[in-house]
N, C-alpha and C. Protein backbone atom coordinates (compact mmCIF):
# COMPACT_ATOMS: atom_id res chain seq x y z
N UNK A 1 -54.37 35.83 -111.61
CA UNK A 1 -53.46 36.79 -111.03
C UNK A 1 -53.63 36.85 -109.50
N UNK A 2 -54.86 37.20 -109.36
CA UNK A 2 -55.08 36.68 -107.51
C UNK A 2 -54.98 35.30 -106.80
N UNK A 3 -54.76 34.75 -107.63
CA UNK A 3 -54.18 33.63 -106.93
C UNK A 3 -52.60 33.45 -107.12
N UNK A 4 -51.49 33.75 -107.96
CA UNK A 4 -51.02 34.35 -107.28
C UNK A 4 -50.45 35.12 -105.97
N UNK A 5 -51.04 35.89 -106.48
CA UNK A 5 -50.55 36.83 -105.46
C UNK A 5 -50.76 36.41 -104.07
N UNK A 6 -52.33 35.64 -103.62
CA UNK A 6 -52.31 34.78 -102.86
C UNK A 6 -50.93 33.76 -102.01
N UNK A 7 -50.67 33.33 -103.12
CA UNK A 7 -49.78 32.31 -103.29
C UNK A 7 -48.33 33.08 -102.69
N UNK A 8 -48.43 34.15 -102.99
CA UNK A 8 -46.78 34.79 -102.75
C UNK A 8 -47.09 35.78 -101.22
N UNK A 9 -47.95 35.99 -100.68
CA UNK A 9 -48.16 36.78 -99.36
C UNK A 9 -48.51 35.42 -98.55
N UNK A 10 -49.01 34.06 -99.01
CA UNK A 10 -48.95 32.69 -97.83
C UNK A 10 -47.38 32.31 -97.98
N UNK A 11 -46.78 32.69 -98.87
CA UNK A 11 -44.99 31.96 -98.89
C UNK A 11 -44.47 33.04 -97.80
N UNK A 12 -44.35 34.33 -98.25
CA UNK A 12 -44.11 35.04 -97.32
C UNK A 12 -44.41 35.15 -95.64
N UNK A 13 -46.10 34.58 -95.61
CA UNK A 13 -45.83 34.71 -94.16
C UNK A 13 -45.51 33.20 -93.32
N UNK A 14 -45.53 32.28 -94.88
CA UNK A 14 -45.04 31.00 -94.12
C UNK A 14 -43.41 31.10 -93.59
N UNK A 15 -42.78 31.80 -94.58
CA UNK A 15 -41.47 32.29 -94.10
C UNK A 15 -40.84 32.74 -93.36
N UNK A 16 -41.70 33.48 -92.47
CA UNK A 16 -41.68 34.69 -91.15
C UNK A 16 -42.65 33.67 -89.99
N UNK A 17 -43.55 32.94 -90.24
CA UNK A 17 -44.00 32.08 -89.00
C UNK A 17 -43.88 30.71 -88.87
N UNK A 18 -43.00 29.65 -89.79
CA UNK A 18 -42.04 28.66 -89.55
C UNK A 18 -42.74 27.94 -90.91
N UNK A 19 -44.22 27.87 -91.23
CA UNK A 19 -45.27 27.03 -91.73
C UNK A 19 -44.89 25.41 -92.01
N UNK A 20 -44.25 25.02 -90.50
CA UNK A 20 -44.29 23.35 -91.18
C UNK A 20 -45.35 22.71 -91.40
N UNK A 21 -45.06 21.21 -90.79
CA UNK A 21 -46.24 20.80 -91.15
C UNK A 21 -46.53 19.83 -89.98
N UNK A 22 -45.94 20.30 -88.67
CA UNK A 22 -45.87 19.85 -87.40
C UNK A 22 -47.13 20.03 -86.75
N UNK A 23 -48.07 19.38 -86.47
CA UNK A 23 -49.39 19.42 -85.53
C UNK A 23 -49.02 20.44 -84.64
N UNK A 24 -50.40 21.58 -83.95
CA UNK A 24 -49.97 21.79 -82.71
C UNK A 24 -51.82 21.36 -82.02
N UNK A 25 -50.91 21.55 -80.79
CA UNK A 25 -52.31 20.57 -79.52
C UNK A 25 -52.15 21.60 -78.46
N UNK A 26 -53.84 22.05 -78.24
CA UNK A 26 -54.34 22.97 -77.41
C UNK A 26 -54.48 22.27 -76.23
N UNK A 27 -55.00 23.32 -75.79
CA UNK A 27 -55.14 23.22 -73.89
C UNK A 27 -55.82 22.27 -73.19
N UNK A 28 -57.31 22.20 -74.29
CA UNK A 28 -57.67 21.46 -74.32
C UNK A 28 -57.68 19.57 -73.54
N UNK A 29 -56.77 19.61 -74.76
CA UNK A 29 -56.44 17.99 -74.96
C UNK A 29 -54.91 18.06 -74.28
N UNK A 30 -54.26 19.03 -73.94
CA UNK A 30 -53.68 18.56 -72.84
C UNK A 30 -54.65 18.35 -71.15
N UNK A 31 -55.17 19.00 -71.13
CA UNK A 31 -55.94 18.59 -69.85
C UNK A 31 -56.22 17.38 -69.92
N UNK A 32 -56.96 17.25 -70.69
CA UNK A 32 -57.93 15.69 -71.29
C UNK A 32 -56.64 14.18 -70.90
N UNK A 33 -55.46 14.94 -71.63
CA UNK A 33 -54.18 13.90 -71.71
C UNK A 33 -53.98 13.51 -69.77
N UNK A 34 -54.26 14.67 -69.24
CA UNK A 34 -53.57 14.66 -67.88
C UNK A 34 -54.33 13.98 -67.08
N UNK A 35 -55.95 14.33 -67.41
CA UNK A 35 -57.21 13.03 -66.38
C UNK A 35 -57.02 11.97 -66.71
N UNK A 36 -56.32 11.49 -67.99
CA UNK A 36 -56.46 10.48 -68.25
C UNK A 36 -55.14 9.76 -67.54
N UNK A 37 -53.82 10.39 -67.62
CA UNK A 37 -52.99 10.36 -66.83
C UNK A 37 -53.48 9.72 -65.25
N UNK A 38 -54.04 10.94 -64.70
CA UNK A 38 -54.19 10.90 -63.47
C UNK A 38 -55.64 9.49 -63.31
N UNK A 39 -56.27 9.16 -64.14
CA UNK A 39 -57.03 8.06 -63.61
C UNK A 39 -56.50 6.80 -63.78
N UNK A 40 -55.61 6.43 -64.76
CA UNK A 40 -54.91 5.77 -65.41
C UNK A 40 -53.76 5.32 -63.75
N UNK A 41 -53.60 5.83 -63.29
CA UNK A 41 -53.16 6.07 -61.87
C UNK A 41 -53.41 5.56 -60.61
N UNK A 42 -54.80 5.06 -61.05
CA UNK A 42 -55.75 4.57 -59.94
C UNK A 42 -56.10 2.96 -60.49
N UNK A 43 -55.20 2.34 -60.13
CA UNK A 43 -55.23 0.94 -59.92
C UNK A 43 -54.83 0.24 -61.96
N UNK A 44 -54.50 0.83 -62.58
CA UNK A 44 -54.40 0.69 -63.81
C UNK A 44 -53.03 -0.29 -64.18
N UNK A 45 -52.93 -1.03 -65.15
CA UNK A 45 -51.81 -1.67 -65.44
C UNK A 45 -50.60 -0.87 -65.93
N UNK A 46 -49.35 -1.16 -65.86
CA UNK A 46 -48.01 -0.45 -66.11
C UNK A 46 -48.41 -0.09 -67.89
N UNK A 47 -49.19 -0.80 -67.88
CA UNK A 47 -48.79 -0.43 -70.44
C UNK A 47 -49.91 0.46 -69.98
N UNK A 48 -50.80 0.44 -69.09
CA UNK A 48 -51.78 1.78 -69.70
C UNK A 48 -51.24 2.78 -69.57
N UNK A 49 -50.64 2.87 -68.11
CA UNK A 49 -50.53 4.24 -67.64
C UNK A 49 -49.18 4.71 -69.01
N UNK A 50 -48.32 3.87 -68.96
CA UNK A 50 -47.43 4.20 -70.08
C UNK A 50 -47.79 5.30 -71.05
N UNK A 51 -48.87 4.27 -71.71
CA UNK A 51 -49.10 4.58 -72.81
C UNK A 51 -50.14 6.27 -72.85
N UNK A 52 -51.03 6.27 -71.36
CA UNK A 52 -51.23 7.32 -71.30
C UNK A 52 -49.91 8.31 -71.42
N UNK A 53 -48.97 8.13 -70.62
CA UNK A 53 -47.83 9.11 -70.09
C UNK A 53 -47.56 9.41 -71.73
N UNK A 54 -47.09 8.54 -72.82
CA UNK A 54 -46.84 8.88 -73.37
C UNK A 54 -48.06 9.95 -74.82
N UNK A 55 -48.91 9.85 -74.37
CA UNK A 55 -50.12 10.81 -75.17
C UNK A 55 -49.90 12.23 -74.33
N UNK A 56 -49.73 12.22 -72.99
CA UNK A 56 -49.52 13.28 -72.26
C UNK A 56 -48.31 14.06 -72.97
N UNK A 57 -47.18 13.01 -72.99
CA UNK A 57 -46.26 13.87 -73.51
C UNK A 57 -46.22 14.13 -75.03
N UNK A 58 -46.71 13.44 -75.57
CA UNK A 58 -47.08 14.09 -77.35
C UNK A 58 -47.79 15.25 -77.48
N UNK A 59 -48.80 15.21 -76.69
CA UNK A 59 -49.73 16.53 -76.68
C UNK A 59 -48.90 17.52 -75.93
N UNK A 60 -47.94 17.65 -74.14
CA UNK A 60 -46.98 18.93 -74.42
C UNK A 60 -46.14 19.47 -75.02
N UNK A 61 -45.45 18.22 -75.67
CA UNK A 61 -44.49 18.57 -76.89
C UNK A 61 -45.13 19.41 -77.76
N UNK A 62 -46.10 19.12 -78.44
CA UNK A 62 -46.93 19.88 -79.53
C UNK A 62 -47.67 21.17 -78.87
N UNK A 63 -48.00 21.12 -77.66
CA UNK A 63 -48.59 22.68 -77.20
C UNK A 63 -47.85 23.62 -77.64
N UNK A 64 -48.57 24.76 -77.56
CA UNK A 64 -48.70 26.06 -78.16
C UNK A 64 -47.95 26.58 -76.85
N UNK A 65 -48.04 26.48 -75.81
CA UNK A 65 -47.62 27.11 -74.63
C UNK A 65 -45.93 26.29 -74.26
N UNK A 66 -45.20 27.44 -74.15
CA UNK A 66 -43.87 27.18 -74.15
C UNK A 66 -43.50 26.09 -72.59
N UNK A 67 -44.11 26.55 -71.76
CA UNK A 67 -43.79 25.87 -70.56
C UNK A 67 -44.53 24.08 -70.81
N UNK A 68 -45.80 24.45 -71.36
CA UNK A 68 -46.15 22.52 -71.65
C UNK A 68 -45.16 21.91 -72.22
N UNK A 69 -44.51 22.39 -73.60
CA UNK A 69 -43.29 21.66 -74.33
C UNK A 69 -42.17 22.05 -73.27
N UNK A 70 -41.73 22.60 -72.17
CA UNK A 70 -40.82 22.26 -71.69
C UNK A 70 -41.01 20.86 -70.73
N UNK A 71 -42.28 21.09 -70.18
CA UNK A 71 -42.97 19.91 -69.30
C UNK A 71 -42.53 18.36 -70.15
N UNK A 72 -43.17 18.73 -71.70
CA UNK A 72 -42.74 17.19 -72.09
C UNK A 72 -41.67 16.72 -72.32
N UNK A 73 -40.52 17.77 -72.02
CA UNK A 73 -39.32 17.54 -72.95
C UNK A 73 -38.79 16.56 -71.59
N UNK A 74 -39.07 17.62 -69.85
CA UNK A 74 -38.15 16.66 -69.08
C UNK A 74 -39.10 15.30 -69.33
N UNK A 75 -39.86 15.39 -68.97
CA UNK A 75 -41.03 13.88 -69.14
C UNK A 75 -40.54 12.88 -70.23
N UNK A 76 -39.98 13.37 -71.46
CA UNK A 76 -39.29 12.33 -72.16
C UNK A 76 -38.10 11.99 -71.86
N UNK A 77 -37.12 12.49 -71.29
CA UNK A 77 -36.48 12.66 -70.93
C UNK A 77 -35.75 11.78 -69.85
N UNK A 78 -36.61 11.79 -68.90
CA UNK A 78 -36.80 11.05 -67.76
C UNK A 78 -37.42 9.88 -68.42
N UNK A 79 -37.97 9.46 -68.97
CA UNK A 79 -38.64 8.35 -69.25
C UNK A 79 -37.58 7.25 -70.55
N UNK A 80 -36.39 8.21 -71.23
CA UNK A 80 -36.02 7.76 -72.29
C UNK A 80 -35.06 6.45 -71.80
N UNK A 81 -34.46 6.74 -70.54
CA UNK A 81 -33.81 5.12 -70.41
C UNK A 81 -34.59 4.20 -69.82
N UNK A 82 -35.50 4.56 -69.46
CA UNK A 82 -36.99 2.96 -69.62
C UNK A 82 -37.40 2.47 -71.03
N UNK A 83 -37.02 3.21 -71.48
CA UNK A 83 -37.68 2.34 -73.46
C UNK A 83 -37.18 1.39 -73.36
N UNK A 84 -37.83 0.19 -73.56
CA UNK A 84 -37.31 -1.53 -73.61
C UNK A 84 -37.05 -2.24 -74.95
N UNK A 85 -37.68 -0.97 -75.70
CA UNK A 85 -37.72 -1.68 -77.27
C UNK A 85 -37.24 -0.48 -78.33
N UNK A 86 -36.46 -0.84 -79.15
CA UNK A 86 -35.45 0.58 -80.15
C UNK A 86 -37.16 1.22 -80.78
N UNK A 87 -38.51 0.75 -80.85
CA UNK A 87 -39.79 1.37 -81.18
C UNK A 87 -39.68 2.28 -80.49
N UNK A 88 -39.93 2.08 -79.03
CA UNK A 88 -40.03 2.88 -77.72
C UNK A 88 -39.16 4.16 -78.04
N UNK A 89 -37.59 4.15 -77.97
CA UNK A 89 -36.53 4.73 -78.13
C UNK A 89 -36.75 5.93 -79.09
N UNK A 90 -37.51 4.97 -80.40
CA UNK A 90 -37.64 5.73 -81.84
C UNK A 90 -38.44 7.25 -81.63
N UNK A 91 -39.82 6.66 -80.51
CA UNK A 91 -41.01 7.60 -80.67
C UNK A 91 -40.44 8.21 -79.43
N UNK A 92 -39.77 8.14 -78.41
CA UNK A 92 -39.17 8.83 -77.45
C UNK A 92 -38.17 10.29 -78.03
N UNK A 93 -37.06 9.38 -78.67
CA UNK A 93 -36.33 10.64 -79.20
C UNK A 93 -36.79 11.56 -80.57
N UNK A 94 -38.14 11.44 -81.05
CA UNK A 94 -38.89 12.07 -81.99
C UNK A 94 -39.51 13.11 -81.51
N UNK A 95 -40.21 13.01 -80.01
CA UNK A 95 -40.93 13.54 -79.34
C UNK A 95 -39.90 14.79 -78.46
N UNK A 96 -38.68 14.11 -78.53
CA UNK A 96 -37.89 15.20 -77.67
C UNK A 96 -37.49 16.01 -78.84
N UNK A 97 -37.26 15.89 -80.63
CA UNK A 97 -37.02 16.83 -81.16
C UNK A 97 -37.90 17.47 -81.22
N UNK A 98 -39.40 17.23 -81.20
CA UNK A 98 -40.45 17.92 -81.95
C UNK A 98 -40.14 18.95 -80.85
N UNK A 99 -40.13 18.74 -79.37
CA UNK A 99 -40.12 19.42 -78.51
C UNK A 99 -39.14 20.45 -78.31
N UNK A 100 -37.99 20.43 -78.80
CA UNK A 100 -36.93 21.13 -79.03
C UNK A 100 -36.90 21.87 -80.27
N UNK A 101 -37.56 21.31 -81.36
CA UNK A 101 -37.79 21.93 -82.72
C UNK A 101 -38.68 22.91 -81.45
N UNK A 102 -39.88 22.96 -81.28
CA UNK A 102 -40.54 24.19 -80.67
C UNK A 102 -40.08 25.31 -79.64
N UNK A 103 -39.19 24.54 -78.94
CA UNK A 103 -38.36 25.48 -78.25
C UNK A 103 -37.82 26.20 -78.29
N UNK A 104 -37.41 26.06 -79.92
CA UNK A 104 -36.42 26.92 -80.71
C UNK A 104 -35.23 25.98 -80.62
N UNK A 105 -34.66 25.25 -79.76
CA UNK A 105 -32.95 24.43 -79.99
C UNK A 105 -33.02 24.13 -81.14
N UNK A 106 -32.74 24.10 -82.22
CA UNK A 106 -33.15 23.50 -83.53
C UNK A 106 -31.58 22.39 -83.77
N UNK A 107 -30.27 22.80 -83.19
CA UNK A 107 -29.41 21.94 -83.24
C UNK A 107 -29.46 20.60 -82.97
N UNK A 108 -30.41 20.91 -81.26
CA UNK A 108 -30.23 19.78 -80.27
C UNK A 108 -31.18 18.65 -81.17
N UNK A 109 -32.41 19.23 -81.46
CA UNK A 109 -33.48 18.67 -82.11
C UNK A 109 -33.14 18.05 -83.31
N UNK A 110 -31.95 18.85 -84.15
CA UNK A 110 -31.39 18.02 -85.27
C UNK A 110 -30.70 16.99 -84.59
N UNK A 111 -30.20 16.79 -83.46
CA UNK A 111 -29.90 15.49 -83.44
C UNK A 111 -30.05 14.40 -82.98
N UNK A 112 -31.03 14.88 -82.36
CA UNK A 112 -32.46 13.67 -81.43
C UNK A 112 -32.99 12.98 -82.99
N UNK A 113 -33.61 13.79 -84.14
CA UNK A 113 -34.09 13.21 -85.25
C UNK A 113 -33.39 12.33 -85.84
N UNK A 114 -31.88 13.12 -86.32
CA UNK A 114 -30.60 12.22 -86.57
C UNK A 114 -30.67 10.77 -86.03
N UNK A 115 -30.56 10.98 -84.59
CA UNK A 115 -30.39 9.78 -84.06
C UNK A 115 -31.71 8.65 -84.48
N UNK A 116 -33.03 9.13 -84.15
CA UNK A 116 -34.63 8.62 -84.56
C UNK A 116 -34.29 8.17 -85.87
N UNK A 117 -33.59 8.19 -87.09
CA UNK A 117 -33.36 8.14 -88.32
C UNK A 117 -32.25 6.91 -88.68
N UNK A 118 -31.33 6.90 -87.26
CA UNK A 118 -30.23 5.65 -87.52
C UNK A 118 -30.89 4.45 -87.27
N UNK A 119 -32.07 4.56 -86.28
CA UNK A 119 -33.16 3.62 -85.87
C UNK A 119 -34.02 2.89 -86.83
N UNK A 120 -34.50 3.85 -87.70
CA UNK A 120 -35.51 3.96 -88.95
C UNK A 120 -35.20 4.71 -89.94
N UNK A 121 -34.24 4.10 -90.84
CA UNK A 121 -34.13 5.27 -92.01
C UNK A 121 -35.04 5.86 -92.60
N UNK A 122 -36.07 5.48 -92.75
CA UNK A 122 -37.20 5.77 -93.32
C UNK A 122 -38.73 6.04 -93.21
N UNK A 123 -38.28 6.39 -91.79
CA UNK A 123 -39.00 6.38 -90.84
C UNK A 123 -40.35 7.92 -91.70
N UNK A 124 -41.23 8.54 -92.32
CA UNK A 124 -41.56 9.80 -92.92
C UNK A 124 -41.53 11.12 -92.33
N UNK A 125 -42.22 10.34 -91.33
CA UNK A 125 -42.52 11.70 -89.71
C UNK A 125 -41.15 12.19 -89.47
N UNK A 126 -39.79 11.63 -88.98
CA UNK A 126 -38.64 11.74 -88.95
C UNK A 126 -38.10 13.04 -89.46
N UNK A 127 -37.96 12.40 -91.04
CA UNK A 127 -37.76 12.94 -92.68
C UNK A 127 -38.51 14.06 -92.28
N UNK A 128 -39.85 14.23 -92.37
CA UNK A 128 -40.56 15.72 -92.54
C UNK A 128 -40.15 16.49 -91.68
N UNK A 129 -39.64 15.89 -90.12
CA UNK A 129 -39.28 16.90 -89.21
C UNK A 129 -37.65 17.72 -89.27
N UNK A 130 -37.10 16.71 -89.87
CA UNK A 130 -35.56 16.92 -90.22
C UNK A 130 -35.67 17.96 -91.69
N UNK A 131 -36.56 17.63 -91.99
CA UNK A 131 -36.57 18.89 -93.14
C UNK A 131 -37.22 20.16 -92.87
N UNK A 132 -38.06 20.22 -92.38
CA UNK A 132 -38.41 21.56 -91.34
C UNK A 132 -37.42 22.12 -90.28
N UNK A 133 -36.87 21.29 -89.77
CA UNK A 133 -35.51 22.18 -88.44
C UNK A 133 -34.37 22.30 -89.97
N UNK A 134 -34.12 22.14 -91.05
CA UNK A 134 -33.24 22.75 -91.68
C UNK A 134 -33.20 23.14 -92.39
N UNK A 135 -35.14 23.73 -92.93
CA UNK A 135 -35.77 25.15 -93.10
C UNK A 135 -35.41 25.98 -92.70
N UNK A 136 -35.48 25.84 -91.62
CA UNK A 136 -35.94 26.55 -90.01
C UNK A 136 -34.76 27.30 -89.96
N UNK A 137 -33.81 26.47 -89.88
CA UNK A 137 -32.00 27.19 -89.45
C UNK A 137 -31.82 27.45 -90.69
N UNK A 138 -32.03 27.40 -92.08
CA UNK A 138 -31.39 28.13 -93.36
C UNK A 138 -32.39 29.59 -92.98
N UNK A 139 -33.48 29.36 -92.76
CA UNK A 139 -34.28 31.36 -92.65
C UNK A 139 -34.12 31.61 -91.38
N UNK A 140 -33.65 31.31 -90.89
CA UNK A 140 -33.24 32.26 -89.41
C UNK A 140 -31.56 32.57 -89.91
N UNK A 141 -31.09 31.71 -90.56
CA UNK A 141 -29.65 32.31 -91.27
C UNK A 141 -29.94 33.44 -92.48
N UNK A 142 -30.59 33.02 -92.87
CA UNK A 142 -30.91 34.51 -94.15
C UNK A 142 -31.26 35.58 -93.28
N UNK A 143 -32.51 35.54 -92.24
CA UNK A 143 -32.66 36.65 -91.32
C UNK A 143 -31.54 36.94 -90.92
N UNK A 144 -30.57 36.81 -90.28
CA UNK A 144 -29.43 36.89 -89.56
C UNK A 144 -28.50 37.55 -90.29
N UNK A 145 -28.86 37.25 -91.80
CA UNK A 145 -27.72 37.90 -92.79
C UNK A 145 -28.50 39.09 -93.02
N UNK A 146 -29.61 39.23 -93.51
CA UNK A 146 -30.57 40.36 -93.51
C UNK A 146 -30.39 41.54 -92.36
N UNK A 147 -30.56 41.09 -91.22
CA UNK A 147 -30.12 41.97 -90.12
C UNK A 147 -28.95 42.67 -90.07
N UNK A 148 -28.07 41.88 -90.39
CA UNK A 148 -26.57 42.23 -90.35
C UNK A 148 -26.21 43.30 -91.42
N UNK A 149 -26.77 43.13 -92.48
CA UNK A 149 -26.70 43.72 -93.59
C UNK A 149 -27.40 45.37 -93.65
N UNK A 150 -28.44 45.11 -93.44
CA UNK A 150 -29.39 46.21 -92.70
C UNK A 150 -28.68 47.04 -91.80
N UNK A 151 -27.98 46.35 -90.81
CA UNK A 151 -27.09 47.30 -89.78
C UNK A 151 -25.86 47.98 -90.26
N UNK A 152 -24.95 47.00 -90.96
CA UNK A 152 -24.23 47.95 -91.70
C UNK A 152 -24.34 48.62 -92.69
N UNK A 153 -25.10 48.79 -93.28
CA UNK A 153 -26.24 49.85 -94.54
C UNK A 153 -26.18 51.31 -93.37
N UNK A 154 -27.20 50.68 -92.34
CA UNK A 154 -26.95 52.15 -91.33
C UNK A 154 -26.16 52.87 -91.12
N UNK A 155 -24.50 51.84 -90.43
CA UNK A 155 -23.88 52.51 -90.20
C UNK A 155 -23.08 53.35 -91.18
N UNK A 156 -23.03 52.27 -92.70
CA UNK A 156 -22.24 53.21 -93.45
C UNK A 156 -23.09 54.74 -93.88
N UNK A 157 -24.70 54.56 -93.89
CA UNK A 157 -25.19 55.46 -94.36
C UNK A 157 -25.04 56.67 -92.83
N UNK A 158 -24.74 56.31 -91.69
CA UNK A 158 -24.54 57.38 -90.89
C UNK A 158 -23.18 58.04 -90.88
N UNK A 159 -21.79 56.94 -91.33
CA UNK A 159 -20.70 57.80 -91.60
C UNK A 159 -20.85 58.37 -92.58
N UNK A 160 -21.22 58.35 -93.80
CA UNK A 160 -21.67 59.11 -94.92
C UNK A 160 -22.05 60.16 -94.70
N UNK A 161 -23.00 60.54 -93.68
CA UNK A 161 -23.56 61.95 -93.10
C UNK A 161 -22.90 62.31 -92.55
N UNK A 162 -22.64 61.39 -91.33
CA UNK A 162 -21.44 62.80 -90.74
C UNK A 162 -20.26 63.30 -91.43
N UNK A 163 -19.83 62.42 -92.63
CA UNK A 163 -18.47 63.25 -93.15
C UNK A 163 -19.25 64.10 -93.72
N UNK A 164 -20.50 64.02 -94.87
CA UNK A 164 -20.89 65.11 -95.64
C UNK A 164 -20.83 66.52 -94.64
N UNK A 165 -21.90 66.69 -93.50
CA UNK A 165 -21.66 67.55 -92.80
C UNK A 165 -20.65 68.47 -92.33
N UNK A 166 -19.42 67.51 -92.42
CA UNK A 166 -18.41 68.06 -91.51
C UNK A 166 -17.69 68.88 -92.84
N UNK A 167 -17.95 68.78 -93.67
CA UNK A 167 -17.44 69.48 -95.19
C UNK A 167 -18.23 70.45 -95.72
């Protein structure tokens, strides 16, 4: 029975705090991402620093802090018409949904994945993220109906009073 019940207060608050199954990356290892950046800088070949840039931007995409995932979003962004190879392209426009999935855009992000998906149908990471942003937008639509519903409950229950009163 307690497990259970367990079971139905983790659905619930997975419901109310998104519970995908999207990594997130602390402060940490964004710093870590950025020395490495910045040494990577100092006389290093074009694929390292790349490949740093691009750990830099996986780890702001995934931060917890709203301004790092905005940081990675222009950073992919800016970087997405240098991809030389539809790979490049793939993990470029993945990184701008994850980043937009966190932002909250959940549209835009559905269609950065979309697109990551015409690349690689079958790509899993893709798939899991495309099924989380349309989690995501079906319970922020039930909230939305919930709210709405809730408000007019009020109002009818406040015209209800004031006519009783006025009689």
């Amino acid at each position: 029975m307690e497990a259970k019940i367990g079971k139905f207060f983790d659905s619930v608050g997975n419901f109310f705090t998104g519970g995908d199954q999207i990594p997130w990356c602390d402060s940490d290892i964004v710093a870590g991402c950025e020395r490495e950046v910045a040494e990577a800088g100092k006389g290093s070949s074009d694929e390292l620093k790349g490949e740093c840039i691009m750990r830099l931007s996986w780890a702001l995409v995934h931060s917890k802090r709203p301004e790092d995932v905005q940081r990675g979003i222009a950073m992919l962004e800016a970087s997405l018409a240098g991809a030389s190879s539809p790979l490049q392209v793939r993990e470029r426009l993945y990184l701008l949904a994850v980043g937009y999935y966190r932002s909250g855009d959940y549209s835009r992000s559905r269609q950065l994945v979309e697109r990551c998906l015409e690349i690689a149908a079958d790509w899993r990471q893709a798939l899991t993220l495309k099924k989380a942003i349309e989690d995501r937008i079906t319970k922020d639509g039930v909230i939305g109906i919930g709210i709405a519903a809730t408000a007019a409950g009020l109002l009818a229950g406040g015209i209800a009073a004031a006519l009783s009163r006025k009689k």
